[in-house]
N, C-alpha and C. Protein backbone atom coordinates (compact mmCIF):
# COMPACT_ATOMS: atom_id res chain seq x y z
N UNK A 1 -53.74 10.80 115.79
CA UNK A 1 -52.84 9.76 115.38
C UNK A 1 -53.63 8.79 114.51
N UNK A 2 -53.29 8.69 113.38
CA UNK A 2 -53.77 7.68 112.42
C UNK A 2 -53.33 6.36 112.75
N UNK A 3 -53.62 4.66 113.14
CA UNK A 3 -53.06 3.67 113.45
C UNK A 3 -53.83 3.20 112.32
N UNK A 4 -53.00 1.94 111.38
CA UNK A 4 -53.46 1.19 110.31
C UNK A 4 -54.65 0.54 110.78
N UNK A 5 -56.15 0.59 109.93
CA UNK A 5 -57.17 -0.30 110.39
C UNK A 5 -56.54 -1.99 110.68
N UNK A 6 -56.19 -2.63 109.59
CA UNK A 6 -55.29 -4.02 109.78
C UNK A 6 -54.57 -4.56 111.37
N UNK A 7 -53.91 -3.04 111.80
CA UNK A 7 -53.44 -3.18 113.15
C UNK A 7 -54.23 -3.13 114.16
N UNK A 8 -55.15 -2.16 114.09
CA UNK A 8 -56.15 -1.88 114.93
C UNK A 8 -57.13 -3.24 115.07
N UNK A 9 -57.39 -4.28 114.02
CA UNK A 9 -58.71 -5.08 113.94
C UNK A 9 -57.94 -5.99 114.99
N UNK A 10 -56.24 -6.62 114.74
CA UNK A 10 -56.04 -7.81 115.55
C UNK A 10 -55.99 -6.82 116.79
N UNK A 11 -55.57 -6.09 117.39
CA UNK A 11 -55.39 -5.40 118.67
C UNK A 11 -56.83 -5.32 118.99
N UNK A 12 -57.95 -5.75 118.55
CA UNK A 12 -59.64 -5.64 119.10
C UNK A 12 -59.80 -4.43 119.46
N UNK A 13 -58.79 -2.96 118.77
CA UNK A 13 -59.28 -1.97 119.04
C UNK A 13 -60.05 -1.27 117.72
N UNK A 14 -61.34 0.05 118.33
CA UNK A 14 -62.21 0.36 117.34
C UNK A 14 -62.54 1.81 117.54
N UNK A 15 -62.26 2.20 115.94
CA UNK A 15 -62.40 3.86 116.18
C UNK A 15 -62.74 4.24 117.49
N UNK A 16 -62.00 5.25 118.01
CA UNK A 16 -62.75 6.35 118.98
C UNK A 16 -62.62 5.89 120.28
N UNK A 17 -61.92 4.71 120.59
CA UNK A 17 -61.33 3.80 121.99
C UNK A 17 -60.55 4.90 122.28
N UNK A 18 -60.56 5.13 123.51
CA UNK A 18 -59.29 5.75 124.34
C UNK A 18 -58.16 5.12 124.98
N UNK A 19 -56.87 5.10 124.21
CA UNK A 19 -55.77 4.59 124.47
C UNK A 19 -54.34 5.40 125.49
N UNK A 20 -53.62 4.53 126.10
CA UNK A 20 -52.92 5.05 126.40
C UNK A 20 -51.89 4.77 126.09
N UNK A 21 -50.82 5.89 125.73
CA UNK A 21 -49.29 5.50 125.27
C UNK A 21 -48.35 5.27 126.27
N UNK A 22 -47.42 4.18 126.28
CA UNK A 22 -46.67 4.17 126.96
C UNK A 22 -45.11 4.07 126.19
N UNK A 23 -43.83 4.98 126.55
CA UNK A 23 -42.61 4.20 125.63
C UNK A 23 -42.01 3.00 126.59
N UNK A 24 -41.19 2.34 124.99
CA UNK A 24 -41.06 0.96 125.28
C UNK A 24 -39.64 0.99 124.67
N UNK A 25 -38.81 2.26 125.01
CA UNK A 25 -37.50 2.06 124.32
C UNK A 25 -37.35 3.10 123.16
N UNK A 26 -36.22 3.41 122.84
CA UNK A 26 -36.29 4.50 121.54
C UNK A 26 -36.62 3.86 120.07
N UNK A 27 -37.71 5.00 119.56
CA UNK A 27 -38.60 4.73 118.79
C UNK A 27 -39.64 3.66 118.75
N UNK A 28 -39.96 3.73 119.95
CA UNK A 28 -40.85 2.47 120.17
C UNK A 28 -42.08 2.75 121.05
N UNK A 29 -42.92 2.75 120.86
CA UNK A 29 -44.30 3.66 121.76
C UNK A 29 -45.62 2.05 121.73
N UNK A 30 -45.84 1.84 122.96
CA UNK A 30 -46.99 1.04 122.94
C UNK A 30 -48.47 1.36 123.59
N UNK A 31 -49.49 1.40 122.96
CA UNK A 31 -50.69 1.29 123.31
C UNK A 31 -51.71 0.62 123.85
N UNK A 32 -52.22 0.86 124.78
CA UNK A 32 -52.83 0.26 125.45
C UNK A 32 -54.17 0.44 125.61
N UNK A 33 -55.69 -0.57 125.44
CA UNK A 33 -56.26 0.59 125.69
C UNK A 33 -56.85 1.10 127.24
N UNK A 34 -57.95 2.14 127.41
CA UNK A 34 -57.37 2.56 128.85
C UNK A 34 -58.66 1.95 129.30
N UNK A 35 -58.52 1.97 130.85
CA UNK A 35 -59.71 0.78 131.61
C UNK A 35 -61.20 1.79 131.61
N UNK A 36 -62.19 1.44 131.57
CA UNK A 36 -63.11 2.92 131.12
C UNK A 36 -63.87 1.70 133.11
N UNK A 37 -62.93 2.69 134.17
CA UNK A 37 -63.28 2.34 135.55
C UNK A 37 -64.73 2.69 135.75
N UNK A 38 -65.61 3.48 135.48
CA UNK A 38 -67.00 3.02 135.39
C UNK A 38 -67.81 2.15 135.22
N UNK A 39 -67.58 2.24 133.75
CA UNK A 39 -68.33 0.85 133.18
C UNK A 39 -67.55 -0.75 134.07
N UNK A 40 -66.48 -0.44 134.30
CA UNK A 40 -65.96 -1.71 135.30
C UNK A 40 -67.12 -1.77 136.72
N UNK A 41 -67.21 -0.67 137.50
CA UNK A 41 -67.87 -1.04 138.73
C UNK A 41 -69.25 -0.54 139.02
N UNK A 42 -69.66 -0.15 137.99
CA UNK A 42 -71.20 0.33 137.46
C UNK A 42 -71.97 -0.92 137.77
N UNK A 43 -72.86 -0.69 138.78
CA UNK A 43 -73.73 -2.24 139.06
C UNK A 43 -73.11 -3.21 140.52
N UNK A 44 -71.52 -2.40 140.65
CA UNK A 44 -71.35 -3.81 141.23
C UNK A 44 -71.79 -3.84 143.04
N UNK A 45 -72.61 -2.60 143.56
CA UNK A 45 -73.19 -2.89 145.11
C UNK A 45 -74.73 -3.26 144.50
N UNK A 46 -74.90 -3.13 143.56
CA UNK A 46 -76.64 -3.33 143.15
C UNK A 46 -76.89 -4.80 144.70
N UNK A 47 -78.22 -3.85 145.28
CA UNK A 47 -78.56 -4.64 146.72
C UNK A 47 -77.63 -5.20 147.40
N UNK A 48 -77.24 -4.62 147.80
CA UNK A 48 -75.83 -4.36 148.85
C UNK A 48 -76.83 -3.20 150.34
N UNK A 49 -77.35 -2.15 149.80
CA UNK A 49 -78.14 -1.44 150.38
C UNK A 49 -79.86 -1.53 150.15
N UNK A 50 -80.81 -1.00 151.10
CA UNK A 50 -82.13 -1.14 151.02
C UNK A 50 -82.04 0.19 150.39
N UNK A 51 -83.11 0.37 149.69
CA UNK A 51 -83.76 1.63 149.05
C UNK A 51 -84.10 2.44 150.20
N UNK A 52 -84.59 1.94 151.27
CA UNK A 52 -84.82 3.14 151.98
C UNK A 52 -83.05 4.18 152.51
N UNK A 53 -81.89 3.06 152.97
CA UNK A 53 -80.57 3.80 153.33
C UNK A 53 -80.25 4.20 152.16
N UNK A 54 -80.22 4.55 151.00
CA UNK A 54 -79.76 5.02 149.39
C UNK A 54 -80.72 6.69 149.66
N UNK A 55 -81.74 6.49 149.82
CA UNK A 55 -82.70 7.45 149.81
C UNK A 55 -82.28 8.42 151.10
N UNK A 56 -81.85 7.89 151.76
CA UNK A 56 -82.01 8.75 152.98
C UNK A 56 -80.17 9.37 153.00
N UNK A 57 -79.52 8.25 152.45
CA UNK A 57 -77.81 9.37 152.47
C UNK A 57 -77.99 9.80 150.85
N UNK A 58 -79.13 10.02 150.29
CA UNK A 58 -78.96 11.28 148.75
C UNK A 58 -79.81 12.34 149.72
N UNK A 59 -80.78 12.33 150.36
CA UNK A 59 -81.56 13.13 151.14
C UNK A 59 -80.05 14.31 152.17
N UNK A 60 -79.51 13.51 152.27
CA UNK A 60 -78.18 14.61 153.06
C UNK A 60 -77.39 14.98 152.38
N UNK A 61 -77.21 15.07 150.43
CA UNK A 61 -76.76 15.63 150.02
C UNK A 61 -77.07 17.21 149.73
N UNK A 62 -78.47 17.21 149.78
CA UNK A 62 -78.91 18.51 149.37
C UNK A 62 -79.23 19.76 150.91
């Protein structure tokens, strides 16, 4: 889908974002873009746990 750069700059979206479509009525489609849930909770127990309990429940994965 080609979207006009002009539209894209005020919407703060940028090549290669992953959007999601939603309809909004006939002939009417809105975009959104989509939550990238990683990068949201990436970091967020940082020392929450000791290195030694991290080490020891990856140790019972294998």
């Amino acid at each position: 889908m080609t979207i006009p750069v002009d539209a894209m700059r005020v919407a703060g979206l940028r090549a290669g974002e992953r959007v999601i479509a939603r309809p909004d009525g006939p002939g009417r489609v809105v975009l959104e873009r989509e939550e990238d849930v990683l990068e949201t909770f990436a970091g967020y127990l940082t020392g929450v746990y000791d290195r030694e309990v991290l080490e020891q429940l990856r140790d019972e994965w294998d």
